[in-house]
PDB file of N, CA and C in Angstrom:
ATOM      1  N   UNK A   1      18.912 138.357 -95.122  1.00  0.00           N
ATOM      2  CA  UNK A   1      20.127 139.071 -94.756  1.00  0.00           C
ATOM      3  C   UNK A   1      19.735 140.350 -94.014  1.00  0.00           C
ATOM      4  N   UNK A   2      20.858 140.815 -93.280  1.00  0.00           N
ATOM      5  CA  UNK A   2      20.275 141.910 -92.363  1.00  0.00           C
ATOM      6  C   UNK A   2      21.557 143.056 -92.430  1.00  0.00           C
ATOM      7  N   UNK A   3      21.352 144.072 -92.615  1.00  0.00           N
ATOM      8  CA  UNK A   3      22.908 144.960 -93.127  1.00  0.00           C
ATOM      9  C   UNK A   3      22.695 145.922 -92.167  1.00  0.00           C
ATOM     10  N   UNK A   4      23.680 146.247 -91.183  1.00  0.00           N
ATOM     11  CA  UNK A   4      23.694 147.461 -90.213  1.00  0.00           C
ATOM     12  C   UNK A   4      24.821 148.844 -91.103  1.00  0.00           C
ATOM     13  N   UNK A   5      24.652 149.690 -91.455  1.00  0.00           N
ATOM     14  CA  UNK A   5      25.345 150.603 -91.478  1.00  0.00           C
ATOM     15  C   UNK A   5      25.367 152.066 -91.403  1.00  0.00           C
ATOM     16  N   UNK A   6      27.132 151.725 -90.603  1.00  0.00           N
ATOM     17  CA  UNK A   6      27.492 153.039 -89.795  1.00  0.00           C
ATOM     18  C   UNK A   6      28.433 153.898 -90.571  1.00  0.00           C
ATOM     19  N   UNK A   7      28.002 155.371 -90.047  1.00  0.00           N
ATOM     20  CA  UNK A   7      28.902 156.388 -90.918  1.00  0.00           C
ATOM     21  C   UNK A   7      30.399 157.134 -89.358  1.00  0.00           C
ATOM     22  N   UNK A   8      30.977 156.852 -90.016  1.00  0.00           N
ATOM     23  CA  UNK A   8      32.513 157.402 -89.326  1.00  0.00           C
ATOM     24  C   UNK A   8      33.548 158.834 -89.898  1.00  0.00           C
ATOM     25  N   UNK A   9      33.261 159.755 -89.136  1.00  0.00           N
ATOM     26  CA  UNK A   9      34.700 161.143 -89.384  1.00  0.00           C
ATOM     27  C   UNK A   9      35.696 160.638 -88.651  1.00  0.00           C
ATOM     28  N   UNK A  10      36.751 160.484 -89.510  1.00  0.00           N
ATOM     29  CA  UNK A  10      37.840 160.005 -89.212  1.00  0.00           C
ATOM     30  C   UNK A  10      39.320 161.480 -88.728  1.00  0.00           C
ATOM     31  N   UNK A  11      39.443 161.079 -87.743  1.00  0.00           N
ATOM     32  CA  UNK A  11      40.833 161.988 -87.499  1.00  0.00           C
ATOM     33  C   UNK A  11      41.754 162.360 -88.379  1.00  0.00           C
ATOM     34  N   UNK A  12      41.993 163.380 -88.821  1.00  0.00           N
ATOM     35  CA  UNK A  12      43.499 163.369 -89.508  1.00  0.00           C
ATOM     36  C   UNK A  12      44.695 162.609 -89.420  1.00  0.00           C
ATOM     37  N   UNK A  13      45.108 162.013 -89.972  1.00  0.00           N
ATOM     38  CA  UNK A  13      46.386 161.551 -89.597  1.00  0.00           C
ATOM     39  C   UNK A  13      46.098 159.831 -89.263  1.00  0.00           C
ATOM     40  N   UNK A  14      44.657 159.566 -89.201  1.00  0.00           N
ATOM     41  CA  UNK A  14      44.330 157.927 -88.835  1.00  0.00           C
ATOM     42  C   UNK A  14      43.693 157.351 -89.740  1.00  0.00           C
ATOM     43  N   UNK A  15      43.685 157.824 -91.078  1.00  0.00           N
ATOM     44  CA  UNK A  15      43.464 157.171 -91.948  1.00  0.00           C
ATOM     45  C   UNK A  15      43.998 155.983 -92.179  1.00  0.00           C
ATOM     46  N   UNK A  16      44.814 155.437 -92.619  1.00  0.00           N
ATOM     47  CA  UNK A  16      45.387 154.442 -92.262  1.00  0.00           C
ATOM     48  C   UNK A  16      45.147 153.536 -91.381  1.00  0.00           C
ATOM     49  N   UNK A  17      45.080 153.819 -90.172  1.00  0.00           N
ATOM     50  CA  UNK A  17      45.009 152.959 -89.012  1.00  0.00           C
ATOM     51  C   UNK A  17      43.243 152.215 -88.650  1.00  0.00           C
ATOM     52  N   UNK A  18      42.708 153.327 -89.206  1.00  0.00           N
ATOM     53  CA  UNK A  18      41.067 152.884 -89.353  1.00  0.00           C
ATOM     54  C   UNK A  18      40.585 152.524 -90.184  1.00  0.00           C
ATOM     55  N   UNK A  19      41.609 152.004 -91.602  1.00  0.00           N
ATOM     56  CA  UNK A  19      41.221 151.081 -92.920  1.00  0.00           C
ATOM     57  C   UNK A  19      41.765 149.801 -92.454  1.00  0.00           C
ATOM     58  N   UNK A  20      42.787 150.081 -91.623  1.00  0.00           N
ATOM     59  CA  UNK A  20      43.451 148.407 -91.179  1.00  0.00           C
ATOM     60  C   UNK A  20      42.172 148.250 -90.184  1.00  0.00           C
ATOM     61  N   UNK A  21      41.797 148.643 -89.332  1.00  0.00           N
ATOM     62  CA  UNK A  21      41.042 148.289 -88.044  1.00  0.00           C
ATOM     63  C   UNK A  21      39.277 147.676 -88.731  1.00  0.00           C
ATOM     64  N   UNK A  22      39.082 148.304 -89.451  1.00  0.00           N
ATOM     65  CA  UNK A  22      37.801 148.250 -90.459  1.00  0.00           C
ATOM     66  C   UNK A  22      37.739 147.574 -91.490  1.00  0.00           C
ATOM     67  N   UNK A  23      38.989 147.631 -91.852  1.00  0.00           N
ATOM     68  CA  UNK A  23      38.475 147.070 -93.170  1.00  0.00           C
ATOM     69  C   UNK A  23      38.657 145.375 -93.412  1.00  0.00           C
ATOM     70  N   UNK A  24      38.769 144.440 -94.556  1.00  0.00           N
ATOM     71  CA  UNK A  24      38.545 143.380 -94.526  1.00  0.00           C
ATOM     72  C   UNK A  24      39.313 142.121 -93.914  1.00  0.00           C
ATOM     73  N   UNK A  25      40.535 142.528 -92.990  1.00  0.00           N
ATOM     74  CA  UNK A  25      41.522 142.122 -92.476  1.00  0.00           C
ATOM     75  C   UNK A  25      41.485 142.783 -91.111  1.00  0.00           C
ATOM     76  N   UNK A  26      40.878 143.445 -90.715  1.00  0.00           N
ATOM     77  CA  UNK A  26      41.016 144.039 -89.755  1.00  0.00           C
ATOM     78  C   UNK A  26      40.308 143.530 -88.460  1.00  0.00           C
ATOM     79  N   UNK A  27      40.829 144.396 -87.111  1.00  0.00           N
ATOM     80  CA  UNK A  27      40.240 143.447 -86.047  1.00  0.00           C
ATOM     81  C   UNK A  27      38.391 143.315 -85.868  1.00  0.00           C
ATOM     82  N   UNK A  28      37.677 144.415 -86.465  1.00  0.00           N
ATOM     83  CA  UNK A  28      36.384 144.047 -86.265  1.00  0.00           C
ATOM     84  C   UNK A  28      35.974 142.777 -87.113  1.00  0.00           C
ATOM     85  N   UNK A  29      36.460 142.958 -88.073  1.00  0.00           N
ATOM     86  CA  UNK A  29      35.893 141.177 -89.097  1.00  0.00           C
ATOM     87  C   UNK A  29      36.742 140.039 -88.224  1.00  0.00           C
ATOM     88  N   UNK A  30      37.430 140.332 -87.954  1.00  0.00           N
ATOM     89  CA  UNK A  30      38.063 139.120 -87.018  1.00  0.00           C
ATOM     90  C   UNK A  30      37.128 139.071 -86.199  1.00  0.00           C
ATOM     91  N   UNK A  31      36.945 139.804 -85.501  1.00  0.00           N
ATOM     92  CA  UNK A  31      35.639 139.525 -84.296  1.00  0.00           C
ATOM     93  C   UNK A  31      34.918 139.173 -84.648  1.00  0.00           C
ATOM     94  N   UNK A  32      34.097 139.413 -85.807  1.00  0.00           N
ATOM     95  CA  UNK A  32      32.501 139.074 -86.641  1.00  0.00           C
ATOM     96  C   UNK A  32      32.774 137.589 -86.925  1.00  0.00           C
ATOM     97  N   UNK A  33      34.103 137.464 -87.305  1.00  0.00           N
ATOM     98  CA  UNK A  33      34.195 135.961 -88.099  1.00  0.00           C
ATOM     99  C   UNK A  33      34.013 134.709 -87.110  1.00  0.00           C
ATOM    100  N   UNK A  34      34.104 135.133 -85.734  1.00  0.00           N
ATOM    101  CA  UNK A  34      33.545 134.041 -84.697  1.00  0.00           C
ATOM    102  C   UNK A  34      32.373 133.548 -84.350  1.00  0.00           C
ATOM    103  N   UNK A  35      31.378 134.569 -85.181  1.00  0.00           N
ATOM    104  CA  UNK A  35      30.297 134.047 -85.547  1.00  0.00           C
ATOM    105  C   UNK A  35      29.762 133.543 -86.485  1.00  0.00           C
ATOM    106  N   UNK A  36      29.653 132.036 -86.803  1.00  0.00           N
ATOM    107  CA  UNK A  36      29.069 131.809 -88.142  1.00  0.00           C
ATOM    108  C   UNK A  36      27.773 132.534 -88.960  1.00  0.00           C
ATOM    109  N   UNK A  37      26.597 133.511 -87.852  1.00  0.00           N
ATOM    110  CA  UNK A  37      25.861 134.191 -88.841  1.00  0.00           C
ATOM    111  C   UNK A  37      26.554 135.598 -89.292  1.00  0.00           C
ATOM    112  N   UNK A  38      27.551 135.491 -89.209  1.00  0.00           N
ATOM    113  CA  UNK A  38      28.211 136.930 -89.873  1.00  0.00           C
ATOM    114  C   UNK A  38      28.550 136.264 -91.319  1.00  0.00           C
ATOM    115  N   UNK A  39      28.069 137.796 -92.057  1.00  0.00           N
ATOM    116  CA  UNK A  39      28.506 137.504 -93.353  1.00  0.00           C
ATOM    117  C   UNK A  39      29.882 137.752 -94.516  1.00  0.00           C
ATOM    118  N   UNK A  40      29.607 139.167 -93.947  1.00  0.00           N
ATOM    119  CA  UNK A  40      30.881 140.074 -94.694  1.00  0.00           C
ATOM    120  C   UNK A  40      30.756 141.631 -94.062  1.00  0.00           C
ATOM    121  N   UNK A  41      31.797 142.096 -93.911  1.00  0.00           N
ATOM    122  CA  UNK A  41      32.006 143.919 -94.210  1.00  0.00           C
ATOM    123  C   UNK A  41      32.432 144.231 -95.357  1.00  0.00           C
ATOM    124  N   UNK A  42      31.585 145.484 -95.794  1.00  0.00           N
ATOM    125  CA  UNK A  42      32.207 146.591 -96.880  1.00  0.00           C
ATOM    126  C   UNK A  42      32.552 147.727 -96.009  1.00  0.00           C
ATOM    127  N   UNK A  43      33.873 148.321 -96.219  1.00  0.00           N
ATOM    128  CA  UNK A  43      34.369 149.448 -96.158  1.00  0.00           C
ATOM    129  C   UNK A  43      34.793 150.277 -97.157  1.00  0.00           C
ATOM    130  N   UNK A  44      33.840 151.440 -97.078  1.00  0.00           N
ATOM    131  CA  UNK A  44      33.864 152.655 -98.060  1.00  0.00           C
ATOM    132  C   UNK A  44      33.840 154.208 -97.924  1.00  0.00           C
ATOM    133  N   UNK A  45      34.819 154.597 -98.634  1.00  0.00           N
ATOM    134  CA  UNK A  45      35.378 156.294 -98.477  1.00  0.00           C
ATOM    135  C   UNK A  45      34.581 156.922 -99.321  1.00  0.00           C
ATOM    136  N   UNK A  46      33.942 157.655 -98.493  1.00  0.00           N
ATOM    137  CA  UNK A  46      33.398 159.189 -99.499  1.00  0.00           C
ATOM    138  C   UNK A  46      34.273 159.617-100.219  1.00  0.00           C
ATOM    139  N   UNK A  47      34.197 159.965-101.568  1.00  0.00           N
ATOM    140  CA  UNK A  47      35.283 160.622-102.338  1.00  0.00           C
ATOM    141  C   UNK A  47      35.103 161.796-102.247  1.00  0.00           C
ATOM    142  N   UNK A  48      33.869 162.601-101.850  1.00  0.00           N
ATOM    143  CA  UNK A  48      33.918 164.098-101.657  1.00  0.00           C
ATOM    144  C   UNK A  48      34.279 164.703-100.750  1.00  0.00           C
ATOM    145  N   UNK A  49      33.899 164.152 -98.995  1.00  0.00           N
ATOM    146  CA  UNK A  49      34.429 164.191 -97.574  1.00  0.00           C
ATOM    147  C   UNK A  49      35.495 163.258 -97.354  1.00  0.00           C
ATOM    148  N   UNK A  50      36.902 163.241 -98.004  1.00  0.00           N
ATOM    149  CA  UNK A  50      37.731 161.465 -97.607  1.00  0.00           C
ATOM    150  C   UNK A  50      37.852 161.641 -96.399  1.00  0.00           C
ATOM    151  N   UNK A  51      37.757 162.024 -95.118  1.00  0.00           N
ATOM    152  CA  UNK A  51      37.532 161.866 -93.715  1.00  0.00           C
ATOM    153  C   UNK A  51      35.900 160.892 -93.321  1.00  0.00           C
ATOM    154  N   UNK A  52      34.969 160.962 -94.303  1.00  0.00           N
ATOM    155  CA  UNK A  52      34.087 160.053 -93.824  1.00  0.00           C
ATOM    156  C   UNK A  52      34.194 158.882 -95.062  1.00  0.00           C
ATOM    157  N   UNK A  53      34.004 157.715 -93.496  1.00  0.00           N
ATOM    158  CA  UNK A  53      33.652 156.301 -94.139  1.00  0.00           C
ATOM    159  C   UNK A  53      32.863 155.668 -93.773  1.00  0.00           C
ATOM    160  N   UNK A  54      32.192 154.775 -94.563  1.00  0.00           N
ATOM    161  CA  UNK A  54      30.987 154.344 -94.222  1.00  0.00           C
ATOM    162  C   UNK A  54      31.450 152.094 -94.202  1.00  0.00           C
ATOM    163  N   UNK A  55      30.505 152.318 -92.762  1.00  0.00           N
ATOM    164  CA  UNK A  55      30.771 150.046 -92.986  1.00  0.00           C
ATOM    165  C   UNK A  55      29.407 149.580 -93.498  1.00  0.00           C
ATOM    166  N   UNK A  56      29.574 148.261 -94.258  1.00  0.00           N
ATOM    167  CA  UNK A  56      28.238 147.938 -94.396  1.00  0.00           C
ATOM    168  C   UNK A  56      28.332 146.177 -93.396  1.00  0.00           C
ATOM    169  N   UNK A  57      27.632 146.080 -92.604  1.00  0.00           N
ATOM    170  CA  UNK A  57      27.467 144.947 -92.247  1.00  0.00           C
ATOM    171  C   UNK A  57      27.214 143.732 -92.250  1.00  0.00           C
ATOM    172  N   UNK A  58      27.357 142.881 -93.122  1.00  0.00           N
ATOM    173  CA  UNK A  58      26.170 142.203 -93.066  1.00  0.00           C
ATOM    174  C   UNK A  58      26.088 140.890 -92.625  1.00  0.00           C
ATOM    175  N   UNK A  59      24.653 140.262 -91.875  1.00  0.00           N
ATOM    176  CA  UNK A  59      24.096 139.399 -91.446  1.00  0.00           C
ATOM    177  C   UNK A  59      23.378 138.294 -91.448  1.00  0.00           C
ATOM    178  N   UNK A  60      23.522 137.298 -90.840  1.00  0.00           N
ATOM    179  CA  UNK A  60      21.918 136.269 -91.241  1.00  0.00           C
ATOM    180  C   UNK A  60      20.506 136.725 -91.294  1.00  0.00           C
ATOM    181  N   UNK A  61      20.400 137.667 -89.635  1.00  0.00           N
ATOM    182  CA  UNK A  61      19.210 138.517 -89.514  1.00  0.00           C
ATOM    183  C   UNK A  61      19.539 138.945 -88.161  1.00  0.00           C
ATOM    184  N   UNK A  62      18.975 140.378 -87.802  1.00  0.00           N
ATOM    185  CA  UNK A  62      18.651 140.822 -87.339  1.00  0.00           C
ATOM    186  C   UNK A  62      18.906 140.030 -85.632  1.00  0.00           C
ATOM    187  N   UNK A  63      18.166 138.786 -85.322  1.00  0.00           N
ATOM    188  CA  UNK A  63      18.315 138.247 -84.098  1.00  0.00           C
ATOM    189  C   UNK A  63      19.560 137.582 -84.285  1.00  0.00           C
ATOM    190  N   UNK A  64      20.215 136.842 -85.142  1.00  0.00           N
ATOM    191  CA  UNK A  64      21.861 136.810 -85.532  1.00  0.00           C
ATOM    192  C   UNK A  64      22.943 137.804 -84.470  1.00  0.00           C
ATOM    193  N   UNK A  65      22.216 139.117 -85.304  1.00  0.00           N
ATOM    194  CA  UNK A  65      23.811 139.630 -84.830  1.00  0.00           C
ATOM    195  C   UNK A  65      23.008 140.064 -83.157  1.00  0.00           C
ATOM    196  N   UNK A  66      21.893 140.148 -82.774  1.00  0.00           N
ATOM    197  CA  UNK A  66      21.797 140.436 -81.580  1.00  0.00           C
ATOM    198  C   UNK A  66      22.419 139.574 -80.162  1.00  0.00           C
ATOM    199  N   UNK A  67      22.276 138.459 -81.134  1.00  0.00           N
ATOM    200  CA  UNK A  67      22.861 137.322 -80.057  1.00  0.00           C
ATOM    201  C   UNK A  67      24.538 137.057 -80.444  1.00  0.00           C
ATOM    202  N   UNK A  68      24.825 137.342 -81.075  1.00  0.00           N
ATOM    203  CA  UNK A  68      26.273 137.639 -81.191  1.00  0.00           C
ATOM    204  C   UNK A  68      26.811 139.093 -80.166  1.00  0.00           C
ATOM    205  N   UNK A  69      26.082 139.751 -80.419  1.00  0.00           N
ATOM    206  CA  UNK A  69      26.331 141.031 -79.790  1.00  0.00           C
ATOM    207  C   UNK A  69      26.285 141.058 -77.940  1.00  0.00           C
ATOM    208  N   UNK A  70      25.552 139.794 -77.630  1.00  0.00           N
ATOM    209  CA  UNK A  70      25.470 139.406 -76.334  1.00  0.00           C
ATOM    210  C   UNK A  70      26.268 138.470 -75.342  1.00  0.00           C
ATOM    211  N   UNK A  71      26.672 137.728 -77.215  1.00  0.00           N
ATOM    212  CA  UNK A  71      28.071 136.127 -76.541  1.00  0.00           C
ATOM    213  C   UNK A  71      29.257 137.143 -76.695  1.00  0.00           C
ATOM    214  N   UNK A  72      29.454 138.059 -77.008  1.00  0.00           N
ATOM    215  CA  UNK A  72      30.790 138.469 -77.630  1.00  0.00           C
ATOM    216  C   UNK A  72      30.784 140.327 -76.884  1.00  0.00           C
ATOM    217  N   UNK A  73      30.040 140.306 -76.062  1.00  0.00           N
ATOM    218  CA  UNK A  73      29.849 141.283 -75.450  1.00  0.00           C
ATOM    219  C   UNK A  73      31.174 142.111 -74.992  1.00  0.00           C
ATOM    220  N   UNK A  74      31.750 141.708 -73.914  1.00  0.00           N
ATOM    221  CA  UNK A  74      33.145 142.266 -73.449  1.00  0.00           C
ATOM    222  C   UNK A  74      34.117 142.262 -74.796  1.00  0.00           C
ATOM    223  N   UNK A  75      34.127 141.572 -75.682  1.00  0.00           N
ATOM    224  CA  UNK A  75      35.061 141.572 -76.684  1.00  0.00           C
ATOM    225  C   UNK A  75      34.889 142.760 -77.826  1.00  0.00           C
ATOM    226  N   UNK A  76      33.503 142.730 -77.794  1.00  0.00           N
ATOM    227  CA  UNK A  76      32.741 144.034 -78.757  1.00  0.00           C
ATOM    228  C   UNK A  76      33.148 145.619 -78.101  1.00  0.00           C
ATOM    229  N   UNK A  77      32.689 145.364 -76.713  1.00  0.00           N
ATOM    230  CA  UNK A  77      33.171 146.876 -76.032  1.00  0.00           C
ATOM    231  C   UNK A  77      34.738 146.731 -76.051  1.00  0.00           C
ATOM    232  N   UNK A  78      35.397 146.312 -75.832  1.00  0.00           N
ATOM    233  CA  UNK A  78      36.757 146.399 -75.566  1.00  0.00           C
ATOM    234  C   UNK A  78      37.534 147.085 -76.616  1.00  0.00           C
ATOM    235  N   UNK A  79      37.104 146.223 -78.303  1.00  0.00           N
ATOM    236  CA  UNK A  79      37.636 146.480 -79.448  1.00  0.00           C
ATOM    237  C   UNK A  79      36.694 148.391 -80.307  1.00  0.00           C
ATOM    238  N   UNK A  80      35.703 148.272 -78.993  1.00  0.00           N
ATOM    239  CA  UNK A  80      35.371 149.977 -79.830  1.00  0.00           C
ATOM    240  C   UNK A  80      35.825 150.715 -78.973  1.00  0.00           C
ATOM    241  N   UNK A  81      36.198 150.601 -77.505  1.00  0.00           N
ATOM    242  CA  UNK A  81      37.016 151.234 -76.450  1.00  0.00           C
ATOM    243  C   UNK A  81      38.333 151.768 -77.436  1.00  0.00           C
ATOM    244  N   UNK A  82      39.218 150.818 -77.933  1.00  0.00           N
ATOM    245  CA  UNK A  82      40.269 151.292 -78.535  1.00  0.00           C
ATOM    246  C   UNK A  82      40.446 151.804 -79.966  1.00  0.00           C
ATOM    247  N   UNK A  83      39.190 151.264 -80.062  1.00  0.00           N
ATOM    248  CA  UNK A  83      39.364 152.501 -82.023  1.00  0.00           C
ATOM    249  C   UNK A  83      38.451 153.285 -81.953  1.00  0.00           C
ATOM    250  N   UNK A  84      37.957 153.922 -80.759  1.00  0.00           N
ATOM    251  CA  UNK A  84      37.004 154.985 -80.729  1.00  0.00           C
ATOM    252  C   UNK A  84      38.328 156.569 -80.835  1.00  0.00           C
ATOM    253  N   UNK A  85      39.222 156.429 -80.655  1.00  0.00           N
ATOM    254  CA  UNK A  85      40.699 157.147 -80.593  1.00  0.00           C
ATOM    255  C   UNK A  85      40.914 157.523 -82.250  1.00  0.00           C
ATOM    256  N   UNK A  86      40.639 156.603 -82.999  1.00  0.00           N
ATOM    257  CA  UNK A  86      40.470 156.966 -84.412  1.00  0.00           C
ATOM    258  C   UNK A  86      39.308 157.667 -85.015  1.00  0.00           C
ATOM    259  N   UNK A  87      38.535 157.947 -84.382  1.00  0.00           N
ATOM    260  CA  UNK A  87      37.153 159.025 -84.956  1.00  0.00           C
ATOM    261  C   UNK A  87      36.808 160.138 -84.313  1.00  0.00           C
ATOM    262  N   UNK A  88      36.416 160.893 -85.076  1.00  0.00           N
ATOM    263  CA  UNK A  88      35.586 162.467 -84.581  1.00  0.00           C
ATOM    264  C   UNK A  88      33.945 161.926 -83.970  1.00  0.00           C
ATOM    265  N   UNK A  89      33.856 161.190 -84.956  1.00  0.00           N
ATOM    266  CA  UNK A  89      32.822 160.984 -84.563  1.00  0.00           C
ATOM    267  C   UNK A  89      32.100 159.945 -85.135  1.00  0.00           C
ATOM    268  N   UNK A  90      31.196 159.003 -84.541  1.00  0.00           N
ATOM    269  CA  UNK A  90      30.378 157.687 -85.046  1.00  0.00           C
ATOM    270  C   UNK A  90      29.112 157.585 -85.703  1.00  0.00           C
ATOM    271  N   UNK A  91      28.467 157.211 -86.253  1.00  0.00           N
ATOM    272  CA  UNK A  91      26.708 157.322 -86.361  1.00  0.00           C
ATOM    273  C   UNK A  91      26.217 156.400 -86.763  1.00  0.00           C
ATOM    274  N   UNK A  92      25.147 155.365 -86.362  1.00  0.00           N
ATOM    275  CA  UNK A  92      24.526 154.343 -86.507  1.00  0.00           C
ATOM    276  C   UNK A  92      24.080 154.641 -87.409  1.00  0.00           C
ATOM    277  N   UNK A  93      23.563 154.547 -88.893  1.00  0.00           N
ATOM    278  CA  UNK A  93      22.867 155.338 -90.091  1.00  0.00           C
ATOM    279  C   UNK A  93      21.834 154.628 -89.847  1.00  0.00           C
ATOM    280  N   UNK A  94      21.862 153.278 -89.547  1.00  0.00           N
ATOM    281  CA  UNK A  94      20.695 152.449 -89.594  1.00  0.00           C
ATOM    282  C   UNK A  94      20.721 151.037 -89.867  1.00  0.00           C
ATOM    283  N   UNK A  95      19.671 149.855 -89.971  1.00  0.00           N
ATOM    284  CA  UNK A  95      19.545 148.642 -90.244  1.00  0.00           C
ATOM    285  C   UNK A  95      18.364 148.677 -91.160  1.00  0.00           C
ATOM    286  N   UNK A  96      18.972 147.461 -92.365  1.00  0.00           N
ATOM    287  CA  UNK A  96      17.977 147.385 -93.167  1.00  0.00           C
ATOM    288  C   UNK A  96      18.401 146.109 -93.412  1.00  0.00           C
ATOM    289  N   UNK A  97      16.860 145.695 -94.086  1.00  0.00           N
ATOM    290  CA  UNK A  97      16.762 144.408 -95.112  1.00  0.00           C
ATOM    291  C   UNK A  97      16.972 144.731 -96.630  1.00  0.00           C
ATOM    292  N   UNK A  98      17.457 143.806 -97.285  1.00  0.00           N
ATOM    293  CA  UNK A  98      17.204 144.065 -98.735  1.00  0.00           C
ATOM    294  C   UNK A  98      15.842 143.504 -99.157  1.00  0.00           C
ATOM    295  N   UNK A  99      15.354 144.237-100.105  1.00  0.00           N
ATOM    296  CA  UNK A  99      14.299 144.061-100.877  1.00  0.00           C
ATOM    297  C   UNK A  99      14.541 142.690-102.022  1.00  0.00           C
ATOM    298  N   UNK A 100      13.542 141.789-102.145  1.00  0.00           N
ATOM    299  CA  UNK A 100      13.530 140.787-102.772  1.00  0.00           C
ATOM    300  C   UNK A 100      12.253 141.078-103.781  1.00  0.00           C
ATOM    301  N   UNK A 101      13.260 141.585-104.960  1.00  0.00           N
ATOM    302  CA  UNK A 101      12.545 141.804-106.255  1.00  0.00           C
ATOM    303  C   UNK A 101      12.180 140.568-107.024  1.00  0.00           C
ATOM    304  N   UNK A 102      11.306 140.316-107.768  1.00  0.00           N
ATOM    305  CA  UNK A 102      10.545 139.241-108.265  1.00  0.00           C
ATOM    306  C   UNK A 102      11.212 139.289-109.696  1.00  0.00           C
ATOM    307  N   UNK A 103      11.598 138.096-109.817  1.00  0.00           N
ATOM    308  CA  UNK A 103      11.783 138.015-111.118  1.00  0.00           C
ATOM    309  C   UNK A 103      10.941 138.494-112.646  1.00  0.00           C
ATOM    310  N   UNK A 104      11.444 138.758-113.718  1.00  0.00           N
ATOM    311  CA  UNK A 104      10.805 139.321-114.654  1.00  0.00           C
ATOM    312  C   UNK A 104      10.616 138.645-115.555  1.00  0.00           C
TER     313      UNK A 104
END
């Protein structure tokens, strides 16, 4: 599995509109869901900053979502063109693997 996640300051007043757009009904998982190596999104609110939220991504791997990111290209820019209007600001936090702990 391959998990991309990004941290988001959300506008005043678009709260709402960027839990529908994000979150598990919303138009980015619709987009993801045209790819069979997509897995799931988590969407989650800081309870100390509630203006930042954080997505968790996740993937088959790594070359998965790259080649998704290439068939689905115009559809990917288009849909952050219009909810870029809902944030202060974006931040890639990063990509990771999970660790595969050994049984005990």
């Amino acid at each position: 599995m391959f998990v991309i996640l990004w941290e988001y300051e959300v506008k005043l007043g678009c709260e709402e509109s960027f839990e529908r757009a994000y979150g598990a009904q919303g138009s980015w998982v619709q987009l993801f869901r045209r790819d069979p190596a997509y897995i799931s999104t988590q969407l989650l609110r800081d309870p100390l900053r509630c203006s930042f939220y954080f997505t968790l991504d996740c993937w088959n791997s790594d070359q998965t979502f790259d080649n998704f990111k290439l068939s689905y290209r115009v559809d990917y820019e288009s849909l952050d063109f219009a909810t870029q209007s809902l944030t202060v600001q974006e931040r890639l936090i990063g990509s990771f693997t999970p660790l595969r702990t050994p049984l005990l």
